[in-house]
C-alpha atoms as a PDB file:
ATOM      1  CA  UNK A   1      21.260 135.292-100.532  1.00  0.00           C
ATOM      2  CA  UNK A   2      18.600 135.490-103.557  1.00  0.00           C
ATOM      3  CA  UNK A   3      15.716 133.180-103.545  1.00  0.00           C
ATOM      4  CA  UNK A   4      15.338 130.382-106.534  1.00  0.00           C
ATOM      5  CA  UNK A   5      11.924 130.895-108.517  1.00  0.00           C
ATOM      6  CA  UNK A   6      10.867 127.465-106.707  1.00  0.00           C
ATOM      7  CA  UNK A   7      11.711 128.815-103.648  1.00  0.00           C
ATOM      8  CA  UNK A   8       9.759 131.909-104.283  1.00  0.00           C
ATOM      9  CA  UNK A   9       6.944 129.979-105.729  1.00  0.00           C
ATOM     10  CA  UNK A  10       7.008 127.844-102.542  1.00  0.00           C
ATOM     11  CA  UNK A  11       6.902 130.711 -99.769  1.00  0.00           C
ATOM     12  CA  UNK A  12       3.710 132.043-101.688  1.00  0.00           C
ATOM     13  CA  UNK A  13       1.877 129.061-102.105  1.00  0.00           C
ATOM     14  CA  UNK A  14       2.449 128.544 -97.915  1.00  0.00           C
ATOM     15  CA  UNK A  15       1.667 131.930 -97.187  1.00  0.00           C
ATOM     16  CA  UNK A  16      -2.218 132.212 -98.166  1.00  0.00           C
ATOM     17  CA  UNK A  17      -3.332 129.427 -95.930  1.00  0.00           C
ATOM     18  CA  UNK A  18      -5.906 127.613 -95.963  1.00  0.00           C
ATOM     19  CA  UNK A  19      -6.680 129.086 -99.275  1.00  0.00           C
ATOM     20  CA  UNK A  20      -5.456 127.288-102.385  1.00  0.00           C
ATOM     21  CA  UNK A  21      -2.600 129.407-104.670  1.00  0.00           C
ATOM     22  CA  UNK A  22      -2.065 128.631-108.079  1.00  0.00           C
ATOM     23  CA  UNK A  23       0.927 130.853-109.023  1.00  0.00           C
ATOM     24  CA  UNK A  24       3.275 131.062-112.455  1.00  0.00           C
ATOM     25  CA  UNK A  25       5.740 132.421-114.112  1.00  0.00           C
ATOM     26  CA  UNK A  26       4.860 134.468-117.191  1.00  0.00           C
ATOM     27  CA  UNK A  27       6.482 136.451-119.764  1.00  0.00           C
ATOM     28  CA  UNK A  28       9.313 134.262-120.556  1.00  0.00           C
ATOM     29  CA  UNK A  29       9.976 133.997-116.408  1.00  0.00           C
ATOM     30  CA  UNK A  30      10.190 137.585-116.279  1.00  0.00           C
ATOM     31  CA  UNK A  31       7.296 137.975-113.952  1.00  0.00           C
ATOM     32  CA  UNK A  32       5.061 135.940-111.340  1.00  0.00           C
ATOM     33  CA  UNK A  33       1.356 136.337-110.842  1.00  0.00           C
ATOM     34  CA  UNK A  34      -0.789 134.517-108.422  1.00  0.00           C
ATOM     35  CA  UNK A  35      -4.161 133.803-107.976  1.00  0.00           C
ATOM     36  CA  UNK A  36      -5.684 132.929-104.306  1.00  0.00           C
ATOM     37  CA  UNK A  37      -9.078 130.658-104.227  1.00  0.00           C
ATOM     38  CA  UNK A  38     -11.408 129.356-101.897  1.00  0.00           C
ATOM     39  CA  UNK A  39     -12.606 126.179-100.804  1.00  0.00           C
ATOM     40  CA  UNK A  40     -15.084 126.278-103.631  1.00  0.00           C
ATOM     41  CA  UNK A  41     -12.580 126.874-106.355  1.00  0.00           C
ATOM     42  CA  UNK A  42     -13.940 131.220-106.021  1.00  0.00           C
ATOM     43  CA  UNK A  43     -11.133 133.558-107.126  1.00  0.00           C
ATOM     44  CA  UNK A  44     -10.924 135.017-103.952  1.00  0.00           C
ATOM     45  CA  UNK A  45      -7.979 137.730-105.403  1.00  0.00           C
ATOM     46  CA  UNK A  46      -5.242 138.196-108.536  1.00  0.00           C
ATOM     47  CA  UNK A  47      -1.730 139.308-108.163  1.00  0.00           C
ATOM     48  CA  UNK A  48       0.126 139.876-111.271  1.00  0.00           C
ATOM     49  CA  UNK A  49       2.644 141.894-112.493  1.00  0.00           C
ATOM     50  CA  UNK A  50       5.809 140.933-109.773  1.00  0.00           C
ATOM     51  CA  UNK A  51       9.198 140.875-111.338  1.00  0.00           C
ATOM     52  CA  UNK A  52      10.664 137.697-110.330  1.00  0.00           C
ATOM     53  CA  UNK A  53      14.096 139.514-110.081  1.00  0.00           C
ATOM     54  CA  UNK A  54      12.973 141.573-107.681  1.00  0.00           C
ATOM     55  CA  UNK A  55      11.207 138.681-105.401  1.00  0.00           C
ATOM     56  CA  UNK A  56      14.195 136.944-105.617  1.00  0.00           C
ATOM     57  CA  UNK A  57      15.222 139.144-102.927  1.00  0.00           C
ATOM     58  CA  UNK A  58      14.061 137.764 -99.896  1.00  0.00           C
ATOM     59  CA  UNK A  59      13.185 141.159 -98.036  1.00  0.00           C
ATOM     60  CA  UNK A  60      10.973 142.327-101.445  1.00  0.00           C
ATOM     61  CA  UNK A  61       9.121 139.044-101.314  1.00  0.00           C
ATOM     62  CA  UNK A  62       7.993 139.052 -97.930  1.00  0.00           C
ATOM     63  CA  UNK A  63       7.050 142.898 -98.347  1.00  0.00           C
ATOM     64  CA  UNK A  64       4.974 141.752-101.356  1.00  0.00           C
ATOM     65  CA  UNK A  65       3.390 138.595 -99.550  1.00  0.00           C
ATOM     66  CA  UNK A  66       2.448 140.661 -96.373  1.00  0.00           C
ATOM     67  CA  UNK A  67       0.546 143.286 -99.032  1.00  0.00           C
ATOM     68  CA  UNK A  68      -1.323 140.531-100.663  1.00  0.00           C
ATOM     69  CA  UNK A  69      -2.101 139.179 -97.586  1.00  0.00           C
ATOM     70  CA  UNK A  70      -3.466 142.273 -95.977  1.00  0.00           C
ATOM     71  CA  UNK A  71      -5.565 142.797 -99.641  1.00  0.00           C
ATOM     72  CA  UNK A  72      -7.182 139.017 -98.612  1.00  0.00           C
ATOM     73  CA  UNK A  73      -7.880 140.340 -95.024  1.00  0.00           C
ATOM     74  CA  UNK A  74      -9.412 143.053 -95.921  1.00  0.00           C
ATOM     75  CA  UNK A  75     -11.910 141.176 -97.490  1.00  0.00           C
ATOM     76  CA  UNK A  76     -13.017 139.702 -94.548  1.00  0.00           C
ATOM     77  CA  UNK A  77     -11.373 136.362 -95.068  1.00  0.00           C
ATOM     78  CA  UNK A  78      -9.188 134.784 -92.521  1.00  0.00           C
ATOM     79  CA  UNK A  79      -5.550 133.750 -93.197  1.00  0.00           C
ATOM     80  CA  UNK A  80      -3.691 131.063 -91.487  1.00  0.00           C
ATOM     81  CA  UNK A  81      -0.648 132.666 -88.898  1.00  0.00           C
ATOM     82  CA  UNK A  82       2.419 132.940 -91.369  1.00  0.00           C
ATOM     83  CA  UNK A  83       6.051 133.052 -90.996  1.00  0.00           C
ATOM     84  CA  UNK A  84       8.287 133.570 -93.717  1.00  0.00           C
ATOM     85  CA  UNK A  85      10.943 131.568 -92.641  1.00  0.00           C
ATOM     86  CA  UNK A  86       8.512 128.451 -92.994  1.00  0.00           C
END
């Protein structure tokens, strides 16, 4: 079953707690990009350049979530446990 864009934008937004995510869609819908900040409004990392045909796919969006995730945690910040069923 493919994944809505509001579904999509909704599973990303949940998944970079307790950071705030302000994500789009760009190039006519054609792509997503995300940015994650901190409690004082810091960029804390960009994401851009997803095709949102490809996230649609619910196995390709958690793969990319769980990358951007690990690129936050290697930063030394501290995510929230995820699932991606929530």
């Amino acid at each position: 079953m493919l994944l809505t864009s509001e579904e999509i934008l909704d599973k990303i937004r949940k998944a970079f707690a307790p950071y705030h995510v302000v994500a789009e869609l760009q190039d006519y819908h054609r792509q997503l990009g995300f940015r994650v900040y901190d409690a004082d409004n810091e960029t804390i990392d960009t994401f851009e350049g997803n095709l949102v045909q490809d996230l649609k796919n619910p196995a390709n969006l958690k793969r990319m979530i769980l990358k951007a995730r690990a690129a936050i945690e290697r930063q030394q910040r501290v995510l929230k446990p995820w699932s991606f069923e929530g």
